[in-house]
N, C-alpha and C. Protein backbone atom coordinates (compact mmCIF):
# COMPACT_ATOMS: atom_id res chain seq x y z
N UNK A 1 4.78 -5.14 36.03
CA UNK A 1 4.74 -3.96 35.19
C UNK A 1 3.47 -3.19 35.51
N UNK A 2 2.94 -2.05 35.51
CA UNK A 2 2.52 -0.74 35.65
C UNK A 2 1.75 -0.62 34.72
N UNK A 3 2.13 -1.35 33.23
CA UNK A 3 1.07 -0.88 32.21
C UNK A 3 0.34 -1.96 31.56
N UNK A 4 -0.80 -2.17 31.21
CA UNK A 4 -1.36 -3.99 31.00
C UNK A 4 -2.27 -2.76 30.03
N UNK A 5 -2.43 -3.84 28.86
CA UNK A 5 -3.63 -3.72 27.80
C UNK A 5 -5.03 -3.63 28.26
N UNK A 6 -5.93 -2.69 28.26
CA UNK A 6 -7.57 -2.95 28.56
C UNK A 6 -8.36 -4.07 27.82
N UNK A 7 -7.69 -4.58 26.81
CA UNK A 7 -8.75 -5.48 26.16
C UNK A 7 -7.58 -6.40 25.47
N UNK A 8 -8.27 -7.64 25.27
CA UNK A 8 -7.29 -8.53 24.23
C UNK A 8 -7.65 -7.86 22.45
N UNK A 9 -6.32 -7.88 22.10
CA UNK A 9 -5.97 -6.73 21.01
C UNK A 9 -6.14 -7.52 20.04
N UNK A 10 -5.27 -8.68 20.24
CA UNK A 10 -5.98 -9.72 18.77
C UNK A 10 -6.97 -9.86 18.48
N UNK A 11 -7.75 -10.12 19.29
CA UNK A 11 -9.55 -10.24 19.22
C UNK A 11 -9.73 -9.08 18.34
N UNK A 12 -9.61 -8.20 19.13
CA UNK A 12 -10.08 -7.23 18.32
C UNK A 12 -9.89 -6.90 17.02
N UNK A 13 -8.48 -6.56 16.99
CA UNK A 13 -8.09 -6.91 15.75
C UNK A 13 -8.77 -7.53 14.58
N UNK A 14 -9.11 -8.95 15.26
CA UNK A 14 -9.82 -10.27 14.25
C UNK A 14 -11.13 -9.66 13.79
N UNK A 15 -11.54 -8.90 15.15
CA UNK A 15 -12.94 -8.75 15.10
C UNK A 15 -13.29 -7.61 14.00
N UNK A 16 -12.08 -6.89 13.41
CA UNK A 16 -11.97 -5.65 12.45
C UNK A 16 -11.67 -6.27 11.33
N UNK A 17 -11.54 -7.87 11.16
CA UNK A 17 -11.21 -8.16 9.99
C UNK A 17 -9.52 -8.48 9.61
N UNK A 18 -9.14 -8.42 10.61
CA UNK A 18 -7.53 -8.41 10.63
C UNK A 18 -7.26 -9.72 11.52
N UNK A 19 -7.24 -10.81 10.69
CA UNK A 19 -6.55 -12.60 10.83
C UNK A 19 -5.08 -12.47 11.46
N UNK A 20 -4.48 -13.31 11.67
CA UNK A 20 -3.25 -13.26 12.24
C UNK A 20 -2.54 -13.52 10.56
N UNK A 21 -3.04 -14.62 9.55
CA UNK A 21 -2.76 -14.55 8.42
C UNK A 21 -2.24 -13.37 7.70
N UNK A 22 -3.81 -12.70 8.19
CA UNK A 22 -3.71 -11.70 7.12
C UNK A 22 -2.87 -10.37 8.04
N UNK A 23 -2.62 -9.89 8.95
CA UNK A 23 -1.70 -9.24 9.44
C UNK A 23 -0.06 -9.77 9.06
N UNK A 24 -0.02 -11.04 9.25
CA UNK A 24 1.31 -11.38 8.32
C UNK A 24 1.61 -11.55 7.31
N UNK A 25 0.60 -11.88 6.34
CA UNK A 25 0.70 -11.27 4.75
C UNK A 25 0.93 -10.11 4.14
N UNK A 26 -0.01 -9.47 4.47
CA UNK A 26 0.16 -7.69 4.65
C UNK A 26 1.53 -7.10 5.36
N UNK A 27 1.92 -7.27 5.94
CA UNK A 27 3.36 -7.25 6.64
C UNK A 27 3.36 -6.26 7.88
N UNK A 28 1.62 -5.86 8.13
CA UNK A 28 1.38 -5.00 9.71
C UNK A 28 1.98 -5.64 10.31
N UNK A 29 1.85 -6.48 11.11
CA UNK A 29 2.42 -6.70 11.91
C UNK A 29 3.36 -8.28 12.34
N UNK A 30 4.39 -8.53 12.80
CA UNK A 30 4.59 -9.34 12.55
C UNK A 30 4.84 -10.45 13.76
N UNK A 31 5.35 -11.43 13.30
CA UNK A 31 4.85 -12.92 14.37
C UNK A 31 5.25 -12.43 15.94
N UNK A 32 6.57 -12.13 16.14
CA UNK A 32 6.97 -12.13 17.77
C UNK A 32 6.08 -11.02 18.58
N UNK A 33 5.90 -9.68 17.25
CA UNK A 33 4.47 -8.77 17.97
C UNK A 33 3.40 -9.59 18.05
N UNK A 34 2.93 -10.25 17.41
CA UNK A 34 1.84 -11.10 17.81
C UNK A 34 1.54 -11.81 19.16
N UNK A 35 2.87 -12.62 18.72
CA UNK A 35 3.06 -12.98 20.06
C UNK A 35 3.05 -12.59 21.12
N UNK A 36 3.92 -11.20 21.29
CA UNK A 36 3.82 -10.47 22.76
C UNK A 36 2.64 -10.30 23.13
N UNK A 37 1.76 -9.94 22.42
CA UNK A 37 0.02 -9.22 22.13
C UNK A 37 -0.73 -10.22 23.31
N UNK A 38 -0.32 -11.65 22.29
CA UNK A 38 -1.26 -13.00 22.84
C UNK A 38 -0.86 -13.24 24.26
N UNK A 39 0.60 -12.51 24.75
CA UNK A 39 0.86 -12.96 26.16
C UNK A 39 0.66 -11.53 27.36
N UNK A 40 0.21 -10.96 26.46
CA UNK A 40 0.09 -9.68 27.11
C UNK A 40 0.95 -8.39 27.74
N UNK A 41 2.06 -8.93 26.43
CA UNK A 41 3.57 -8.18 26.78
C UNK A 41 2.98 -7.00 26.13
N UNK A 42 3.95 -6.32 26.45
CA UNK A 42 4.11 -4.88 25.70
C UNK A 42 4.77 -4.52 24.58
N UNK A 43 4.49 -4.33 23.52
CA UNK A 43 5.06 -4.22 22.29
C UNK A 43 5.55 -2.72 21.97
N UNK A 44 6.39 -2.76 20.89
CA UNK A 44 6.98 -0.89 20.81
C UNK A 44 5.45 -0.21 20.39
N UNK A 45 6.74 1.28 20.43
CA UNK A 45 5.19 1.66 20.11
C UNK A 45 5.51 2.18 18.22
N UNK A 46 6.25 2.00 17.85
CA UNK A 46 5.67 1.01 15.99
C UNK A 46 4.81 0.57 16.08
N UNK A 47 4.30 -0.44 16.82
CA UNK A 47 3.57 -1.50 16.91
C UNK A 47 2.27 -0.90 17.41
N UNK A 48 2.56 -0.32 18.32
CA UNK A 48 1.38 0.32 18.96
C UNK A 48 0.93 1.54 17.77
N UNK A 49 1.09 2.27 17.25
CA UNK A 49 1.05 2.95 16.20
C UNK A 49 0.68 2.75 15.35
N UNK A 50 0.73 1.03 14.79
CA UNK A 50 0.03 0.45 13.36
C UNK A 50 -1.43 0.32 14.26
N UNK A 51 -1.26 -0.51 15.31
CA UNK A 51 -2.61 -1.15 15.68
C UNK A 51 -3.15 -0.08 16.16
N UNK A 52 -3.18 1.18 16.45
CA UNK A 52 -3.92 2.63 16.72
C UNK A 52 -4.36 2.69 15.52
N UNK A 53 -3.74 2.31 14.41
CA UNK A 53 -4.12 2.85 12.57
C UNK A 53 -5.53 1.76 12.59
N UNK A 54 -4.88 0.43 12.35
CA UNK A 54 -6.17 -0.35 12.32
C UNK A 54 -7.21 -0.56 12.99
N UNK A 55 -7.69 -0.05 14.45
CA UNK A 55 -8.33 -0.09 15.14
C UNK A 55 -9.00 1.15 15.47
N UNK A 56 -8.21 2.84 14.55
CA UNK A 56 -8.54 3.79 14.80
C UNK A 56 -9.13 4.41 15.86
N UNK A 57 -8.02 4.28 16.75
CA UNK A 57 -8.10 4.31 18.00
C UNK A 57 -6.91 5.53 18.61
N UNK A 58 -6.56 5.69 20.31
CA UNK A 58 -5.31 6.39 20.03
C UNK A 58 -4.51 5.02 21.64
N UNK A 59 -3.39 5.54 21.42
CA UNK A 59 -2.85 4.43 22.39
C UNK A 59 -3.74 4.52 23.91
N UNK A 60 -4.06 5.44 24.16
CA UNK A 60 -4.41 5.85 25.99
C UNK A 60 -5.78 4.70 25.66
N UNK A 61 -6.51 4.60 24.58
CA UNK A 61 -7.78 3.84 24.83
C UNK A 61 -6.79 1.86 24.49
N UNK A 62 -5.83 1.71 24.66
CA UNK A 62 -5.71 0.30 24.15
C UNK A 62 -4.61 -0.12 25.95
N UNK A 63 -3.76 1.01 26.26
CA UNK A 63 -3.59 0.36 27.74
C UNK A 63 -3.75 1.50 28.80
N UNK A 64 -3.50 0.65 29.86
CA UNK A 64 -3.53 1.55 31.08
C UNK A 64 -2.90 1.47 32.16
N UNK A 65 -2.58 2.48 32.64
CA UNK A 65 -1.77 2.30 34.21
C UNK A 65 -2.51 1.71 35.30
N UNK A 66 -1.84 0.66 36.04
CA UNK A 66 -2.18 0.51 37.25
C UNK A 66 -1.12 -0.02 38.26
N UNK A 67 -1.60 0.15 39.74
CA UNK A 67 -0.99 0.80 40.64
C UNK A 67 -0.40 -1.07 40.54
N UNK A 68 1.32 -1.38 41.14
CA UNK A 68 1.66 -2.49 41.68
C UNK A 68 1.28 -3.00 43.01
N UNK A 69 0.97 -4.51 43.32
CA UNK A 69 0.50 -4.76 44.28
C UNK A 69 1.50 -4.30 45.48
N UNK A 70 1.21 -4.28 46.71
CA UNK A 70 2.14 -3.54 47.76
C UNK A 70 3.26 -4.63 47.87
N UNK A 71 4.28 -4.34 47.84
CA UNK A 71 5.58 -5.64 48.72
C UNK A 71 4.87 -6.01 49.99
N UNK A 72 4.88 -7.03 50.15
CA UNK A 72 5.34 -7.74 51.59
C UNK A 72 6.75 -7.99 52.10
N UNK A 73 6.61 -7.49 53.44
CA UNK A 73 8.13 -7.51 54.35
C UNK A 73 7.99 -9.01 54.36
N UNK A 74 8.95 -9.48 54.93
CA UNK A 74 9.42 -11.20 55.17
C UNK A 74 9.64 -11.09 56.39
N UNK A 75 9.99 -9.61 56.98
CA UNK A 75 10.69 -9.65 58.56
C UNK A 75 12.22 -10.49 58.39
N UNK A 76 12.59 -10.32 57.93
CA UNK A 76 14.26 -11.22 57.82
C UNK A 76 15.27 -9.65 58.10
């Protein structure tokens, strides 16, 4: 994929005061987004939209484009 997170988001998150607890109590966000977060998937952008709210941020500062590594031929 083309688009990867600049920073680990949970951290951050945590680091704003926002637990994985307490993001699932509150009902921001919930377990399988979490999850994607922790594996570095890409989540909607709902998701991306709450965590722009809590981090008061805008999406362009949380990922970014980059280029795919080149294919290699096999010669076959």
């Amino acid at each position: 994929m083309a688009l990867r997170y600049k920073f680990d988001i949970m951290a951050e998150l945590k680091k704003k005061g926002y637990s994985s607890t307490r993001l699932r109590t509150e009902k921001l966000l919930g377990e399988s987004y979490m999850s994607q977060l922790r594996h570095g998937d890409l989540v909607s952008w709902k998701a991306i939209d709450t965590i722009c709210d809590l981090l008061d941020c805008q999406p362009g500062d949380l990922v970014e484009h980059v280029k795919d590594a080149p294919v290699q031929e096999t010669g076959e």
